[in-house]
C-alpha atoms as a PDB file:
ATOM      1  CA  UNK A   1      20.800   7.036   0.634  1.00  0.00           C
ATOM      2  CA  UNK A   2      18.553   9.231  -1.405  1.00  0.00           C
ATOM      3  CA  UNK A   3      18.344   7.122  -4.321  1.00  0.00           C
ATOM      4  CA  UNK A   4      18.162   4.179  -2.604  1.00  0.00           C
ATOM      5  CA  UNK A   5      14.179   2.037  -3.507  1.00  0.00           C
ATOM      6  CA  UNK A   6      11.628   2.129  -0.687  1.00  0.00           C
ATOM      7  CA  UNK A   7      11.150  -1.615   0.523  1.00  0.00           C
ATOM      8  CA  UNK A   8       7.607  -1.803   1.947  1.00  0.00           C
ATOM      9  CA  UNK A   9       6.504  -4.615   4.392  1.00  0.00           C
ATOM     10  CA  UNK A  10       3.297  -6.090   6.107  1.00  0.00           C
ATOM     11  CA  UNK A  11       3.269  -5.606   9.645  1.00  0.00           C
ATOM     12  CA  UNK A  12       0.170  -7.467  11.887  1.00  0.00           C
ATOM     13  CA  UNK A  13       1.793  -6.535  15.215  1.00  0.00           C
ATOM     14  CA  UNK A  14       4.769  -4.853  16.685  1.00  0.00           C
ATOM     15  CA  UNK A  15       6.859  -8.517  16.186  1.00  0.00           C
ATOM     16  CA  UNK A  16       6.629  -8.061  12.447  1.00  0.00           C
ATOM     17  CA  UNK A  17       6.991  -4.467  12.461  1.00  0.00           C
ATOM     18  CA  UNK A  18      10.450  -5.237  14.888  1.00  0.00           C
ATOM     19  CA  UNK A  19      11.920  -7.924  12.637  1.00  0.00           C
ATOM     20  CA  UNK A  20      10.573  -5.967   9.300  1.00  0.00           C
ATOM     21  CA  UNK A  21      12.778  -2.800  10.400  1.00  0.00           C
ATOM     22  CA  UNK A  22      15.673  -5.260  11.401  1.00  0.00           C
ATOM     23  CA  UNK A  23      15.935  -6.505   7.780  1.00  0.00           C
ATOM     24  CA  UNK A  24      16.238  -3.001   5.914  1.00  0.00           C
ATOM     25  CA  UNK A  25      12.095  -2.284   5.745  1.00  0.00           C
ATOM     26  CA  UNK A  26      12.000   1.168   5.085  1.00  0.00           C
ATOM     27  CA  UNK A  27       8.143   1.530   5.257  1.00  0.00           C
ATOM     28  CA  UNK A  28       5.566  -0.739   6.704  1.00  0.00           C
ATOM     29  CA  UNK A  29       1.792  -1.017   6.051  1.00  0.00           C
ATOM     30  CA  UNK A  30       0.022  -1.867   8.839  1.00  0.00           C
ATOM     31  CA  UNK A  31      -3.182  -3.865   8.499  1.00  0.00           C
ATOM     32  CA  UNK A  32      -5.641  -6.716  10.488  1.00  0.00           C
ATOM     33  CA  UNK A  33      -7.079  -9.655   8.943  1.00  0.00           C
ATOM     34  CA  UNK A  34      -4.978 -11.072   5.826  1.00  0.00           C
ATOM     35  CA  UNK A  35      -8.190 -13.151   5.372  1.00  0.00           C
ATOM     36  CA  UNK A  36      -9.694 -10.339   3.690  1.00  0.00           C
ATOM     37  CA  UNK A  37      -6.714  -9.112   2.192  1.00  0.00           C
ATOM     38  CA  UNK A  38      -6.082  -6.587   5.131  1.00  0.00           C
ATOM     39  CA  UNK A  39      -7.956  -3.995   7.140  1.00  0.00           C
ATOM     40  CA  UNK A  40      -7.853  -1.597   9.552  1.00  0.00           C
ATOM     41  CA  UNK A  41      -6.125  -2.266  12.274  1.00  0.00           C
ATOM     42  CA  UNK A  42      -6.891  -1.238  15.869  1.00  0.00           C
ATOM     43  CA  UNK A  43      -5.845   2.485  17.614  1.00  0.00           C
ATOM     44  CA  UNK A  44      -4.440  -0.071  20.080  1.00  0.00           C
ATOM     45  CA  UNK A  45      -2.643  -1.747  17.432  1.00  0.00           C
ATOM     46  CA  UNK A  46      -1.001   1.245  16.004  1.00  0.00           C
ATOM     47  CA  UNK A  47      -0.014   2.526  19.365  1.00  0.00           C
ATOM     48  CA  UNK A  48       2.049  -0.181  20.244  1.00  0.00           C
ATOM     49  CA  UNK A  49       3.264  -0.568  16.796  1.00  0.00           C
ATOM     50  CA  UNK A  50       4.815   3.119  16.532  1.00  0.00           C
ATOM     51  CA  UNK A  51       6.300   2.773  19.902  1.00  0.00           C
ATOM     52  CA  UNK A  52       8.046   0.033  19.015  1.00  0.00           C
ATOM     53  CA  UNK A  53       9.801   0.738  15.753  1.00  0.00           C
ATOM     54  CA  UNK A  54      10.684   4.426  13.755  1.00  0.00           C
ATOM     55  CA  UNK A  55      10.107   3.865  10.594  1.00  0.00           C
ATOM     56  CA  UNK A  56       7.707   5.287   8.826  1.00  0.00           C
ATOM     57  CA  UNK A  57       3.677   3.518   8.793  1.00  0.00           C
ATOM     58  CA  UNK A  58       1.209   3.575   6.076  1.00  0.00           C
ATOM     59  CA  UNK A  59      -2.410   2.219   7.653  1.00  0.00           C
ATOM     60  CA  UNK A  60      -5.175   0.754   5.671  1.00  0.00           C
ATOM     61  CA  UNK A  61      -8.499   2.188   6.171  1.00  0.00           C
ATOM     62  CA  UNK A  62     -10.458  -0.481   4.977  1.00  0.00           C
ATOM     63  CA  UNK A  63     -13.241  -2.315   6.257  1.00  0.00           C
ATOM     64  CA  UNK A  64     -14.653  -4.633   4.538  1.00  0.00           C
ATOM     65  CA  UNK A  65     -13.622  -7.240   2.033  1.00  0.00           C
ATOM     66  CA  UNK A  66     -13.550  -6.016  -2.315  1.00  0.00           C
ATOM     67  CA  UNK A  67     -12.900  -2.673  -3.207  1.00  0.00           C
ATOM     68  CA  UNK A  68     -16.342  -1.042  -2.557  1.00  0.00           C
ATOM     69  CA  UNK A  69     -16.727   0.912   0.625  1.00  0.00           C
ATOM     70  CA  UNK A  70     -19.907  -0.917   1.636  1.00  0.00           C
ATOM     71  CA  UNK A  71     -22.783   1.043   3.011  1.00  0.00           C
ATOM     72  CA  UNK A  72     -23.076   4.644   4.256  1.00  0.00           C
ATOM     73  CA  UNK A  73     -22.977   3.150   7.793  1.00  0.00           C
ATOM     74  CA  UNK A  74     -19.678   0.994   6.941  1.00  0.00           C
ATOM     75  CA  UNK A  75     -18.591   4.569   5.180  1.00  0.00           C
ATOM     76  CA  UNK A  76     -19.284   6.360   8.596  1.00  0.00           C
ATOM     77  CA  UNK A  77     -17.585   4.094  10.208  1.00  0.00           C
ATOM     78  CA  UNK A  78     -14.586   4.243   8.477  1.00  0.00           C
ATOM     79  CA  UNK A  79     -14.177   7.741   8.705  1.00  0.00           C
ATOM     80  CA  UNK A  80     -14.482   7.607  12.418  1.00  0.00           C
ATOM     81  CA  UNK A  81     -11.873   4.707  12.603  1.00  0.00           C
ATOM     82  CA  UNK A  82      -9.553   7.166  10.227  1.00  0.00           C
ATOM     83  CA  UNK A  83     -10.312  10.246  12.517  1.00  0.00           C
ATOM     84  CA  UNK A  84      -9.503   8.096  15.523  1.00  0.00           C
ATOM     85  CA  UNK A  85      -6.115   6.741  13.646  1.00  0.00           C
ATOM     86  CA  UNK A  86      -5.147  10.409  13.347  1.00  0.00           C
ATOM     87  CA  UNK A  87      -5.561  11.547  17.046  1.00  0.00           C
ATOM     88  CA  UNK A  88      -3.395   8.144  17.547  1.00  0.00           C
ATOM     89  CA  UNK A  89      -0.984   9.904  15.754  1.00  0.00           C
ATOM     90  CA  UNK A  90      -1.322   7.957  12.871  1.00  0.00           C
ATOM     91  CA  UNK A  91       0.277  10.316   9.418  1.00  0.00           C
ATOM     92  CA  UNK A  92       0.150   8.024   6.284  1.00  0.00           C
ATOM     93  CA  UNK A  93      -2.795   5.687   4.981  1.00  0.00           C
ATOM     94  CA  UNK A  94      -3.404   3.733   2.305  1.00  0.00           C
ATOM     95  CA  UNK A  95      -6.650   3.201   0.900  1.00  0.00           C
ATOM     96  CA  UNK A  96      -8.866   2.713  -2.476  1.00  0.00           C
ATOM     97  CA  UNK A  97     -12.143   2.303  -3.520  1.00  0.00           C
ATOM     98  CA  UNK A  98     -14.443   1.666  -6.514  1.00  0.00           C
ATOM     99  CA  UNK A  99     -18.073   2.132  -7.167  1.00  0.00           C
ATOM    100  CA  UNK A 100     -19.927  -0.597  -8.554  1.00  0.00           C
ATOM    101  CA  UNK A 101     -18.470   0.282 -12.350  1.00  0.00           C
ATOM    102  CA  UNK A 102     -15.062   0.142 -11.426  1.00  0.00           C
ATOM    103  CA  UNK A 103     -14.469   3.922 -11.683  1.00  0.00           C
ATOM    104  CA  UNK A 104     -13.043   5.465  -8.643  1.00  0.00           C
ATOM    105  CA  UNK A 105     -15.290   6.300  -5.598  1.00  0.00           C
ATOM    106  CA  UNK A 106     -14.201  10.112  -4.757  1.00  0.00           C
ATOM    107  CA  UNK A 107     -16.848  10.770  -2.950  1.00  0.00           C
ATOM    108  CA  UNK A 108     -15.547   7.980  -0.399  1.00  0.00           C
ATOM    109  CA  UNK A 109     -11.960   9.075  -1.092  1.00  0.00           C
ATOM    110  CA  UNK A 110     -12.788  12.827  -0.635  1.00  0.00           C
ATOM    111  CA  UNK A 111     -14.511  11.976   2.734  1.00  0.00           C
ATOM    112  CA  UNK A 112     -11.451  10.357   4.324  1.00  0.00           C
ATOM    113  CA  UNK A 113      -8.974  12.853   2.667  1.00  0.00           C
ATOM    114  CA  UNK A 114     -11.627  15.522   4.904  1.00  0.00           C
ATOM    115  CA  UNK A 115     -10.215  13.291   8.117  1.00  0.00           C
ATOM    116  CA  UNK A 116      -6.144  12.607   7.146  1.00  0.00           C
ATOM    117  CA  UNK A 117      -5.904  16.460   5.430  1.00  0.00           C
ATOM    118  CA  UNK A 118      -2.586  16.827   5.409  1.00  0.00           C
ATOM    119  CA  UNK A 119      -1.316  13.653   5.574  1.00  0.00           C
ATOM    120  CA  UNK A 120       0.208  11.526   2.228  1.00  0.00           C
ATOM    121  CA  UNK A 121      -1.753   8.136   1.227  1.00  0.00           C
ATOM    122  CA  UNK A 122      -1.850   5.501  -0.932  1.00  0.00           C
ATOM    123  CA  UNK A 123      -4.231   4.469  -3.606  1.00  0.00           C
ATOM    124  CA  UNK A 124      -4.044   0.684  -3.069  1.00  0.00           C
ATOM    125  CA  UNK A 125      -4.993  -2.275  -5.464  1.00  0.00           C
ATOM    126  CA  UNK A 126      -8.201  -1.249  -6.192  1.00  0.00           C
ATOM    127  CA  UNK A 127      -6.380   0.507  -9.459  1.00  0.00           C
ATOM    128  CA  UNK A 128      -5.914  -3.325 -10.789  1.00  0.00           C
ATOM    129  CA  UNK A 129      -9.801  -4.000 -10.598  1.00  0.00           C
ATOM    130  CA  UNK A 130     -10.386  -0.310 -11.811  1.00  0.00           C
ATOM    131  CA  UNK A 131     -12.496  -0.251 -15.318  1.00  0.00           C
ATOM    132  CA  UNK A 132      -9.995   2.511 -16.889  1.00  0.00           C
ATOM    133  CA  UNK A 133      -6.482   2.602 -15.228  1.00  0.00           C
ATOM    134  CA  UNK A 134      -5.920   5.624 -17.081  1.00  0.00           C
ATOM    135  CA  UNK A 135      -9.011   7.811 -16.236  1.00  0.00           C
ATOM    136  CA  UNK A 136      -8.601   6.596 -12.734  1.00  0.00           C
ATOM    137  CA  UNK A 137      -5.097   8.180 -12.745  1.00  0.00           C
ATOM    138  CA  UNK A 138      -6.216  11.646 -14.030  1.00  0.00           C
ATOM    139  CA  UNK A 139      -9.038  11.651 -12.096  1.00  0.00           C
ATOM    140  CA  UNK A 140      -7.275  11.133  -8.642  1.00  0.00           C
ATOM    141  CA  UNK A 141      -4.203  13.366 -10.489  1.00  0.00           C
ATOM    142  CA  UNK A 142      -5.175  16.343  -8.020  1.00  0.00           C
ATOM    143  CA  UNK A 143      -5.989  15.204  -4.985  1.00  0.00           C
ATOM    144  CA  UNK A 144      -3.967  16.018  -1.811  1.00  0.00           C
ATOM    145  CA  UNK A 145      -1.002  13.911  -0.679  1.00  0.00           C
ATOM    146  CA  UNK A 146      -1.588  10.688  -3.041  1.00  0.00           C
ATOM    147  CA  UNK A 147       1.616  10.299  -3.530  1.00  0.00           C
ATOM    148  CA  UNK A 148       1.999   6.488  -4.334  1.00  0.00           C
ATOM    149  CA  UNK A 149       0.070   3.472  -5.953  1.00  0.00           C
ATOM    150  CA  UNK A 150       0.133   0.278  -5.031  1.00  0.00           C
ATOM    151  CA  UNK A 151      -0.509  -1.827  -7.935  1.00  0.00           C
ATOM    152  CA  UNK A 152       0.984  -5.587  -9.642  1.00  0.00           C
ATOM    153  CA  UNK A 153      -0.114  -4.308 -13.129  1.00  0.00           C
ATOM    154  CA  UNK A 154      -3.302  -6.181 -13.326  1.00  0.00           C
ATOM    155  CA  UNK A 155      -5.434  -8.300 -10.901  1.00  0.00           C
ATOM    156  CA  UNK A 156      -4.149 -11.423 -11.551  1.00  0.00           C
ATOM    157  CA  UNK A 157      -0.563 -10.231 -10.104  1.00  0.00           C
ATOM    158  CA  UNK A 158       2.818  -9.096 -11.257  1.00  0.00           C
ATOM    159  CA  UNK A 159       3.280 -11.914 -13.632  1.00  0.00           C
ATOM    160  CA  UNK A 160       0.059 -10.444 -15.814  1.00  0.00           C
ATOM    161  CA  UNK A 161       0.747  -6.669 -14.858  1.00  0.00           C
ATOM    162  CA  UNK A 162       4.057  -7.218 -15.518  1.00  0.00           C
ATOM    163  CA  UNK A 163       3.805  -5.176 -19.239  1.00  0.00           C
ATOM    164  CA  UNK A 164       1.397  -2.557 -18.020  1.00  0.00           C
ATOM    165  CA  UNK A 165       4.097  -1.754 -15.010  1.00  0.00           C
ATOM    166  CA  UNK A 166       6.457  -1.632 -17.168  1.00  0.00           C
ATOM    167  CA  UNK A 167       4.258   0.983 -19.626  1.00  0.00           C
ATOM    168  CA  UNK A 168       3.109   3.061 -17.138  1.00  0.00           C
ATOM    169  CA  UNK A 169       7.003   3.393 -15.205  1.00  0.00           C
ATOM    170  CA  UNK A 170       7.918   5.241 -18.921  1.00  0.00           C
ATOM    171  CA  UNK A 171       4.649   7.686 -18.208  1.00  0.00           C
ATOM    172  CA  UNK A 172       6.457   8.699 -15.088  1.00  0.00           C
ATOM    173  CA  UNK A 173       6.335  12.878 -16.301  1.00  0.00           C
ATOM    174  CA  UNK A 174       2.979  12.637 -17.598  1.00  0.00           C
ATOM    175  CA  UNK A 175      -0.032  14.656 -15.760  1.00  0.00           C
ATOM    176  CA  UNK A 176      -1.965  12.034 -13.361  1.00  0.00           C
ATOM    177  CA  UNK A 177       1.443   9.506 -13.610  1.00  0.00           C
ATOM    178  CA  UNK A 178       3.709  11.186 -11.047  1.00  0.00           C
ATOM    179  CA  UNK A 179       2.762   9.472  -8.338  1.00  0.00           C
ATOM    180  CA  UNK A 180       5.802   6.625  -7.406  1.00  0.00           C
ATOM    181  CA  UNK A 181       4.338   2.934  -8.689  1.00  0.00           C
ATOM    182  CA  UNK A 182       4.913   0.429  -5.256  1.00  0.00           C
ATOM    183  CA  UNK A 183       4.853  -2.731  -6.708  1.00  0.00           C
ATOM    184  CA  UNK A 184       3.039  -5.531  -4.817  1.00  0.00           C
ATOM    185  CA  UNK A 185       0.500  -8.375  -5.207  1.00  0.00           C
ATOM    186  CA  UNK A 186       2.346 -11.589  -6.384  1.00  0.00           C
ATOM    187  CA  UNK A 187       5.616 -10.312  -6.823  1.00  0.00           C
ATOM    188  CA  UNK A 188       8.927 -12.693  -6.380  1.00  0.00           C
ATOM    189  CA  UNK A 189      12.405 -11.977  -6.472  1.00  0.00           C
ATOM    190  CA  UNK A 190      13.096 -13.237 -10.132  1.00  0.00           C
ATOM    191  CA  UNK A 191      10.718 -10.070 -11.511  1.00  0.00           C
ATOM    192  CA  UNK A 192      12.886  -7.150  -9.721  1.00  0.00           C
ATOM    193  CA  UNK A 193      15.793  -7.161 -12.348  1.00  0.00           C
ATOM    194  CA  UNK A 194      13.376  -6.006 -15.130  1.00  0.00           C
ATOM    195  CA  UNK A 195      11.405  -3.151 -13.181  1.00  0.00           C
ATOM    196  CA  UNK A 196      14.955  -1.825 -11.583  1.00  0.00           C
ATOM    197  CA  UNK A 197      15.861  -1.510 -15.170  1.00  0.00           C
ATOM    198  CA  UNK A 198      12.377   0.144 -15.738  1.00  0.00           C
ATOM    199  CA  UNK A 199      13.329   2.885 -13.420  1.00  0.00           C
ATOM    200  CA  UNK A 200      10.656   1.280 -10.698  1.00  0.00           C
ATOM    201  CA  UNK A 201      11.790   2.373  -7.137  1.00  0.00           C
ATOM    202  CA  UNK A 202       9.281   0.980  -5.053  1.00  0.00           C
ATOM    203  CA  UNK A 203       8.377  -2.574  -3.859  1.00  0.00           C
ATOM    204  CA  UNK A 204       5.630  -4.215  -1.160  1.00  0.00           C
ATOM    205  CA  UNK A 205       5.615  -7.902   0.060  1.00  0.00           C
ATOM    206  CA  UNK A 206       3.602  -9.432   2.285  1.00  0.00           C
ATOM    207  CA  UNK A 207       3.644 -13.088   2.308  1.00  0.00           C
ATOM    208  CA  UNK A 208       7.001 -13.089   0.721  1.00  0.00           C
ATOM    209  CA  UNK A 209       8.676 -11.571   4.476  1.00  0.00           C
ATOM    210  CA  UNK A 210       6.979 -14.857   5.751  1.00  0.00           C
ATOM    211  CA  UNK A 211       8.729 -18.527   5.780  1.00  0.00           C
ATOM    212  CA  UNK A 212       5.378 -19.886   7.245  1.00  0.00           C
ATOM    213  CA  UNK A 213       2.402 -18.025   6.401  1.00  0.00           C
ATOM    214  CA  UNK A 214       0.375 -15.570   7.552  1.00  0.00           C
ATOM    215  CA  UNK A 215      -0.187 -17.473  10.735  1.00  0.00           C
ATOM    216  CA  UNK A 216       3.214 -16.799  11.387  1.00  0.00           C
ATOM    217  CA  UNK A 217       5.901 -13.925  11.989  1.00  0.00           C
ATOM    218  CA  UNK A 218       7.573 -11.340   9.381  1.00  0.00           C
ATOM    219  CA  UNK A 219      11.323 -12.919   9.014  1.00  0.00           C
ATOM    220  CA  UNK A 220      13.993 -10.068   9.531  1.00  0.00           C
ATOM    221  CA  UNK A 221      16.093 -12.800   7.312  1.00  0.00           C
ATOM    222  CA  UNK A 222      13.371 -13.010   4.375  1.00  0.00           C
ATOM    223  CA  UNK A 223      13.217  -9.040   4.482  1.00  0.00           C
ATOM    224  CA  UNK A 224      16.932  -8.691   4.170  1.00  0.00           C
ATOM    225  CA  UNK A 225      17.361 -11.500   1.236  1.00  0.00           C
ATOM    226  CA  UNK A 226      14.534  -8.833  -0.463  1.00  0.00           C
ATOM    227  CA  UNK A 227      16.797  -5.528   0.640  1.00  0.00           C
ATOM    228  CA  UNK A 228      19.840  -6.994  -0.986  1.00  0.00           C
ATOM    229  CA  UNK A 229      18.139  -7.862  -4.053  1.00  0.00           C
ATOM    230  CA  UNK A 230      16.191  -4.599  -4.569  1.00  0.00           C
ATOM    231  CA  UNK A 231      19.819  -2.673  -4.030  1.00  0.00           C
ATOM    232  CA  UNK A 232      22.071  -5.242  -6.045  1.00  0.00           C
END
């Protein structure tokens, strides 16, 4: 099952995380607050998370709406939320932030990476609103256990980023491109065919694992329609 693409899904709670790992999730992100496009969840709502599925769980440290970090207090604070993730038990994160020109703000990143050393991450969407996709790759190229982007192309979603996924999937060997591309932010069933063809291996829904909205439950049924597309 080596080969097989990582399906990642949205999990509020340990319901969604249950019915997410029942339809053929093989990753979950774990976040609060869909409002503001998800952030950090709670120690308390990790806990109950990993006891109740094992797959493995990427959690956002994020605090505040956008891609900026906020203040040096809201940075502070994020760092002890990440620190207290970790002693949770808590191994992979996701996270992503720009400065107010849209480049990438290390010294945020290189603060939390100080907190999670040793443990792999994600650079989330904040690549879609970055100024230079390209010089944000080869500036983040070296950093410890970045190992994945999440990213629909563009901001607008998958049906704009569409081409630039595409692009960047045939950059795959090149120096700051290595990390896997996980797909998410508007992305339907009718655009997998062309990025399986592209080579792309990863994919992330949210809403999409959820008949009725964020207000209600992941669907183990809406997760395994996206499984056996993504392995057809």
């Amino acid at each position: 099952m080596s080969n097989r693409a990582l399906l990642e899904v949205i999990a509020l709670d340990a319901e969604d995380a249950i019915a997410a790992q029942a339809g053929g999730a093989d990753r979950l992100e774990l976040v609060t607050d869909m409002a503001a496009d998800g952030l950090t969840p709670s120690r308390e709502a990790f806990a109950s998370i990993r006891a109740a599925v094992d797959v493995p769980l990427r959690v956002m440290l994020r605090l505040t709406d956008g891609f900026s970090a906020g203040t040096h207090d809201d940075v502070e604070a994020l760092v002890r939320a990440a620190a207290g993730l970790r002693e949770e038990g808590a191994d992979e994160f996701v996270f992503g932030f720009l400065d107010a020109e849209g480049h990438p703000d290390l010294v945020t990143v290189e603060r939390l990476l100080a907190v999670i050393s040793g443990c792999s991450w994600t650079f989330h969407r904040a690549i879609d609103n970055a100024t230079d996709r390209d010089a944000l790759r080869k500036q983040l190229a070296d950093l410890p256990g970045l190992d994945t982007y999440l990213t629909a192309g563009a901001a607008g979603g998958v049906d704009d980023g569409l081409p630039t996924l595409l692009a960047e999937a045939a950059r795959h060997d090149e120096p700051g491109y290595e990390a896997r591309l996980l797909v998410g932010g508007g992305l339907r069933l009718e655009h997998l065919p062309a990025l399986r063809a592209a080579g792309l291996d990863g994919f992330h829904i949210g809403g999409a694992a959820r008949p009725h909205g964020w207000s209600g439950p992941v669907s183990a049924d809406a997760v395994r329609a996206w499984r056996a597309a993504i392995d057809a």
